[in-house]
N, C-alpha and C. Protein backbone atom coordinates (compact mmCIF):
# COMPACT_ATOMS: atom_id res chain seq x y z
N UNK A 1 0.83 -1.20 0.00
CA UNK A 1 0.00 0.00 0.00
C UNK A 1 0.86 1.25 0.00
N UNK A 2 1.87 1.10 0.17
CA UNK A 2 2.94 2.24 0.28
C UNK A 2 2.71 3.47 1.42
N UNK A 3 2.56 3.10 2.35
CA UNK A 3 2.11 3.67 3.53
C UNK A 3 3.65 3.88 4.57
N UNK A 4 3.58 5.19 4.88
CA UNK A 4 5.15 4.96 5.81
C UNK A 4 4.94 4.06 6.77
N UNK A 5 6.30 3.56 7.52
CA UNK A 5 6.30 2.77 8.43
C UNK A 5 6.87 3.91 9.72
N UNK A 6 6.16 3.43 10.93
CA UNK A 6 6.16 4.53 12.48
C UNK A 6 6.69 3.68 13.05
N UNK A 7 7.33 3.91 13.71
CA UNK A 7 7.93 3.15 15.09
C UNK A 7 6.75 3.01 15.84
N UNK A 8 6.97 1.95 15.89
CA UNK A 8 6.03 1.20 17.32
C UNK A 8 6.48 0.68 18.80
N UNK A 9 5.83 0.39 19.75
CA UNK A 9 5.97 0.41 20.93
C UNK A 9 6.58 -0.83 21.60
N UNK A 10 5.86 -1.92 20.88
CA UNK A 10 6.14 -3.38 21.35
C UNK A 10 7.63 -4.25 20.65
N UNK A 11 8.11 -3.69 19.68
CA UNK A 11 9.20 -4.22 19.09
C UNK A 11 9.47 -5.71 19.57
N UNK A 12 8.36 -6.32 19.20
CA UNK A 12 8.29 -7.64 19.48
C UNK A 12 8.82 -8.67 17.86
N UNK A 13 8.32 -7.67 16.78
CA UNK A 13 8.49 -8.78 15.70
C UNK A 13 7.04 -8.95 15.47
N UNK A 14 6.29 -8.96 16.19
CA UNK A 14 4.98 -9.24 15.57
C UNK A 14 4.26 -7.89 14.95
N UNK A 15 4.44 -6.42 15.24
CA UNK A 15 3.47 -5.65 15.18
C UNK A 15 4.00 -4.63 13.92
N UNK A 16 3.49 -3.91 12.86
CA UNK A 16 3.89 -3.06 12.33
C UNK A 16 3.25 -2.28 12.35
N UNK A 17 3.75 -0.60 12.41
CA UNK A 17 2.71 0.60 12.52
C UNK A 17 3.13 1.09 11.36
N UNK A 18 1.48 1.77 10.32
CA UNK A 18 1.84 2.53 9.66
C UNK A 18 1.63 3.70 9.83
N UNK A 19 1.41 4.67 8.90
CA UNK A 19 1.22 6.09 9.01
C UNK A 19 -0.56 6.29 7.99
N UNK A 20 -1.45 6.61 7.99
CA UNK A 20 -2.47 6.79 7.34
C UNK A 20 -2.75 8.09 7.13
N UNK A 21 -2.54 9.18 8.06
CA UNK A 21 -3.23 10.42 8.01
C UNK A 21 -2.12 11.46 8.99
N UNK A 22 -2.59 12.66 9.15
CA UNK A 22 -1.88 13.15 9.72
C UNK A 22 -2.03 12.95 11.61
N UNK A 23 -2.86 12.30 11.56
CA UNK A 23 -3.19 11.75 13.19
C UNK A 23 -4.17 10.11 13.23
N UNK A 24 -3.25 9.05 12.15
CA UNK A 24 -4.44 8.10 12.01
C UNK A 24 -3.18 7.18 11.67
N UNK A 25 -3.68 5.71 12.28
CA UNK A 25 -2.36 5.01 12.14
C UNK A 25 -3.07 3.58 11.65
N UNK A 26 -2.42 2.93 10.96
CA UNK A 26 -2.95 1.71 11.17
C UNK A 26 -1.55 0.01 11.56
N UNK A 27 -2.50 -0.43 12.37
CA UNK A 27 -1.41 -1.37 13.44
C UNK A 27 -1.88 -2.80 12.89
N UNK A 28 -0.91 -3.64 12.08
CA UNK A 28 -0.93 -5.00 11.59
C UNK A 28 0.19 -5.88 12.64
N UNK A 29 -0.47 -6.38 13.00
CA UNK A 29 -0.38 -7.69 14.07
C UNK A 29 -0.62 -9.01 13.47
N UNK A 30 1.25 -9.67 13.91
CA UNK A 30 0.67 -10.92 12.72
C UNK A 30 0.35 -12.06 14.53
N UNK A 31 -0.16 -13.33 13.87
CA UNK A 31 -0.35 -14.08 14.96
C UNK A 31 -2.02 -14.70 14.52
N UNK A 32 -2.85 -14.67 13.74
CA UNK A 32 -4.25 -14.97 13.28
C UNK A 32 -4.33 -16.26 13.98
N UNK A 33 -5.09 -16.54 14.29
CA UNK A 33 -4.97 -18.77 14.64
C UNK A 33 -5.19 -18.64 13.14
N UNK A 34 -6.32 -18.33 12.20
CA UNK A 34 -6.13 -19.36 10.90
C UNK A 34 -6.75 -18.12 10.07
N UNK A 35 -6.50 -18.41 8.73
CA UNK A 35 -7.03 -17.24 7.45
C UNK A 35 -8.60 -17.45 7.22
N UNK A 36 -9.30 -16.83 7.35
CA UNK A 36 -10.88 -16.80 7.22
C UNK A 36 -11.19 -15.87 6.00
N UNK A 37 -12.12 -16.28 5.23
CA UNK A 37 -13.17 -15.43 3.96
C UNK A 37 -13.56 -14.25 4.86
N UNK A 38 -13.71 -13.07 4.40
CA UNK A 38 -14.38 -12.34 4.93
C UNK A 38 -15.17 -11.26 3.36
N UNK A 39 -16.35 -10.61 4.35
CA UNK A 39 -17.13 -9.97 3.48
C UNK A 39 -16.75 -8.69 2.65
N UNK A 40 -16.91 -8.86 1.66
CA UNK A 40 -16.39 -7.70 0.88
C UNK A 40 -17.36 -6.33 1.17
N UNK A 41 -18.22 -6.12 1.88
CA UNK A 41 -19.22 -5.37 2.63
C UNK A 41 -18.33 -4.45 3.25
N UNK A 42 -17.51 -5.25 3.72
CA UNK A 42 -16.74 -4.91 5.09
C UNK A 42 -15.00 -4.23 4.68
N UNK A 43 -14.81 -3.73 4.30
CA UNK A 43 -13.77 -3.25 3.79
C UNK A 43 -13.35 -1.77 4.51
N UNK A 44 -11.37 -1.80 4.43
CA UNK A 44 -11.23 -0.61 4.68
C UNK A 44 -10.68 0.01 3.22
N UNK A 45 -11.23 1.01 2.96
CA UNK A 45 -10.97 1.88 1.70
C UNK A 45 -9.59 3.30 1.95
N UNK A 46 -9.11 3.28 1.10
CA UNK A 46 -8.28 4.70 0.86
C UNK A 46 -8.17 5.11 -0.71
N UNK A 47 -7.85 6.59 -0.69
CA UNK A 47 -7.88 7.07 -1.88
C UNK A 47 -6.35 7.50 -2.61
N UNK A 48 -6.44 7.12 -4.11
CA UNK A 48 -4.88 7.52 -4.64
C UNK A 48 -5.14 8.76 -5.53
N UNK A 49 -4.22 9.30 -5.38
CA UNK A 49 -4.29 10.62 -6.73
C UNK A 49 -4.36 9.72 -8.19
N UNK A 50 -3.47 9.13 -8.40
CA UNK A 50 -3.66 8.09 -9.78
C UNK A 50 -4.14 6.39 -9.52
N UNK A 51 -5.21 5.99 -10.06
CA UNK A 51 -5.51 4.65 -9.84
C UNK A 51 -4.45 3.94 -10.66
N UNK A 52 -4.45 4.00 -11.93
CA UNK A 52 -3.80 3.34 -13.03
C UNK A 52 -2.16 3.53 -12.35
N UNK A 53 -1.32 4.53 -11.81
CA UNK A 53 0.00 4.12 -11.47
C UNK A 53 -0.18 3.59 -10.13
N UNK A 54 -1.19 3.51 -9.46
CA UNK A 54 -1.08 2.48 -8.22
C UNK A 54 -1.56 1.18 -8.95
N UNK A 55 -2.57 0.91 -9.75
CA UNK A 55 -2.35 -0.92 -10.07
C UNK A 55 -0.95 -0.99 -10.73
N UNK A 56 -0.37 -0.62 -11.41
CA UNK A 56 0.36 -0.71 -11.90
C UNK A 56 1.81 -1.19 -10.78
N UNK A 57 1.63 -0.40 -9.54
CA UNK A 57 2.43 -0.46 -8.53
C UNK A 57 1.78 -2.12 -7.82
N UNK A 58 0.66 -2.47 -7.78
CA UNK A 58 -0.01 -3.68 -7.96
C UNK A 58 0.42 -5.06 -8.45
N UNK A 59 0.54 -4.57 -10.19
CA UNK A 59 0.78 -5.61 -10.93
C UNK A 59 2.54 -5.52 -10.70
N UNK A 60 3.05 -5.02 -10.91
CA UNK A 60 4.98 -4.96 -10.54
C UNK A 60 5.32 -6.01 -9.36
N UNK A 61 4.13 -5.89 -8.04
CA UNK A 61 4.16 -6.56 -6.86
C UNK A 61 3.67 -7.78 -7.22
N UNK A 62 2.73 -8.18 -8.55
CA UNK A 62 2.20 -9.61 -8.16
C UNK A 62 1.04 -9.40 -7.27
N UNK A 63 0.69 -8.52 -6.87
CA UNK A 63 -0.60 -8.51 -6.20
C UNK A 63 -1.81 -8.91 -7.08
N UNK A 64 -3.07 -9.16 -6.58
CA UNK A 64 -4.37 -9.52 -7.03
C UNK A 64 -4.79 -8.52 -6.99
N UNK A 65 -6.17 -8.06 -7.52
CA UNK A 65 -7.22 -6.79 -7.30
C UNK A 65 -8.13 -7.37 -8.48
N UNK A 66 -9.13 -6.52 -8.05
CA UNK A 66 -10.38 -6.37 -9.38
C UNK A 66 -11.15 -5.59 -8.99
N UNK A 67 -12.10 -5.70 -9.90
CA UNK A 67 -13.32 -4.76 -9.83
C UNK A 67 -14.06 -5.53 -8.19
N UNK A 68 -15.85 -4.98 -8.25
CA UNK A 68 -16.39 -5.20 -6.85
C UNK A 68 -17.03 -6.88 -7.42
N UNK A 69 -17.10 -7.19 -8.85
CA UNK A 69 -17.73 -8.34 -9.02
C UNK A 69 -16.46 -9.82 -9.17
N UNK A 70 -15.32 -8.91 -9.08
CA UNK A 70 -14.06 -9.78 -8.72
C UNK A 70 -13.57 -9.95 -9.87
N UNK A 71 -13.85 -9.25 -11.33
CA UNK A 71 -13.28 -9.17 -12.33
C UNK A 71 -11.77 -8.72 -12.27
N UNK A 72 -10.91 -9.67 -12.47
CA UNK A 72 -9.50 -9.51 -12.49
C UNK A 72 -8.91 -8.56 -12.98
N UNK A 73 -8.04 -7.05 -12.51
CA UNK A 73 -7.42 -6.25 -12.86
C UNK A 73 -8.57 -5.18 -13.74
N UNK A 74 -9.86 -5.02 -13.21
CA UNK A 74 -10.59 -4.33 -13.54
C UNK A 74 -10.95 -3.13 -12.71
N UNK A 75 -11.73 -1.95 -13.39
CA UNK A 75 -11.83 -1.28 -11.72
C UNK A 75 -13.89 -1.38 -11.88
N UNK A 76 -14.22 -0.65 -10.67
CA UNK A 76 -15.67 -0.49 -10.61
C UNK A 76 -15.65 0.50 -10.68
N UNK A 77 -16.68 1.65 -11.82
CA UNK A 77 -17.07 2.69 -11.18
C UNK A 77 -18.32 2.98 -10.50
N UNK A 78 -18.31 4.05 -9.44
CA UNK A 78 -19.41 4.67 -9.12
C UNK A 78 -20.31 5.50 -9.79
N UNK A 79 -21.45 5.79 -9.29
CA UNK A 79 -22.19 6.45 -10.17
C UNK A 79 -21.68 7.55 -10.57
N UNK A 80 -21.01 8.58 -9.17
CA UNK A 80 -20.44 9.59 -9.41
C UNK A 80 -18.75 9.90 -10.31
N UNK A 81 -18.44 8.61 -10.81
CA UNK A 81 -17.79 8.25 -11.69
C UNK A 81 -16.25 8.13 -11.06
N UNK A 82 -15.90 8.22 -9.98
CA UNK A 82 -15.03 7.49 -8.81
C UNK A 82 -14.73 6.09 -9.47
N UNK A 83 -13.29 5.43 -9.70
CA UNK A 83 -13.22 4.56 -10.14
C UNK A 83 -12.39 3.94 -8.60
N UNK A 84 -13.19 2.56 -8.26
CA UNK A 84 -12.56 1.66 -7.81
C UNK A 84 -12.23 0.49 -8.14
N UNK A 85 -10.74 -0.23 -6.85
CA UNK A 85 -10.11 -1.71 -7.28
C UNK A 85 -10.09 -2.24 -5.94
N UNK A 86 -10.59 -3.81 -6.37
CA UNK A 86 -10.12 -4.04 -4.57
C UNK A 86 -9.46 -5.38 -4.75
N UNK A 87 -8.56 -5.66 -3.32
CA UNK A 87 -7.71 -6.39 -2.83
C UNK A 87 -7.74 -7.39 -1.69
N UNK A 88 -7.25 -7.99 -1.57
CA UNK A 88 -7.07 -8.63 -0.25
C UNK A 88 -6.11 -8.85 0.61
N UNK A 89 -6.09 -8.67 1.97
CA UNK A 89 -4.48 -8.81 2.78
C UNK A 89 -4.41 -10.09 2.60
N UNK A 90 -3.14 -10.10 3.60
CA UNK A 90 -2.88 -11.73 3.96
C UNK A 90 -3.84 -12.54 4.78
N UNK A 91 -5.00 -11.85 5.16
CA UNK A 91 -5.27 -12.43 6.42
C UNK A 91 -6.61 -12.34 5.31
N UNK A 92 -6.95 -11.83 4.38
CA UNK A 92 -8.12 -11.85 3.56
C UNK A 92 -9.13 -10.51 3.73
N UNK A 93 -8.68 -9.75 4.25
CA UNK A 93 -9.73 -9.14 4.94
C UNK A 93 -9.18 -7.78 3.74
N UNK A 94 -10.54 -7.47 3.36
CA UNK A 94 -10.88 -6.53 1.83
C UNK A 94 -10.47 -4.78 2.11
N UNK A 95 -9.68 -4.61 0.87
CA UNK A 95 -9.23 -3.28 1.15
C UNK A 95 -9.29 -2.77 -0.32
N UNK A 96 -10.63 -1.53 0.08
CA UNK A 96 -10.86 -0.90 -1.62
C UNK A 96 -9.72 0.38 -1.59
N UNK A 97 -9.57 0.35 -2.94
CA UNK A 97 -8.53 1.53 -3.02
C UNK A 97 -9.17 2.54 -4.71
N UNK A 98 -9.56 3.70 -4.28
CA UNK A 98 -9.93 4.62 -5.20
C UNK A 98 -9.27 6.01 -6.01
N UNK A 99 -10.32 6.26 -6.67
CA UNK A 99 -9.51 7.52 -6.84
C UNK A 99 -10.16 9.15 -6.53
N UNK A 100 -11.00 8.51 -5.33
CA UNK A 100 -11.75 10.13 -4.71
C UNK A 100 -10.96 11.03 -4.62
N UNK A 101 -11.12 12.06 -5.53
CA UNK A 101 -10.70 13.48 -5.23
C UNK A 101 -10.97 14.40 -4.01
N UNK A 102 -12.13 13.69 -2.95
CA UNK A 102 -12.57 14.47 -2.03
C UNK A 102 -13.34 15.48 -2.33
């Protein structure tokens, strides 16, 4: 996702902090007992200035994405013509990535 990395507190090896916002962090903790399906309902979303050079930053990685009907390397648009792509972590759990201008 290309998100900075913050120093974190526990320097255990298990925890990574990123940076999201100017006061918003997000904390990946590995340790799951097991990988579960989860609902694509349920997603955390962020927005890129360019969609096309972030899949692109995507496809370079080997990552997966598609549209919302799971069409491979596709995007969805919105009505308001917002184009989205979505993904999955390691742990499965759905992360849309757009191109809201705000």
């Amino acid at each position: 996702m290309q998100l900075p990395e913050i120093p974190e507190p526990f320097k255990d090896g298990r925890h990574v902090w990123f940076r999201t916002g100017p006061h918003s962090q997000l904390h990946i903790i590995q340790g799951a007992a097991k990988v579960e399906e989860h609902d694509k309902n349920t997603h955390l979303a962020f927005s890129v200035k360019d969609l096309k050079v972030f899949t692109q930053h995507l496809d370079a990685a080997n990552v997966r994405y598609g549209g919302w009907k799971g069409e491979e390397k596709q995007t969805t648009p919105r009505p308001d013509g917002v184009k989205q792509v979505y993904l999955q972590d390691p742990d499965n759990f759905w992360i849309e990535v757009n191109n809201d201008p705000f």
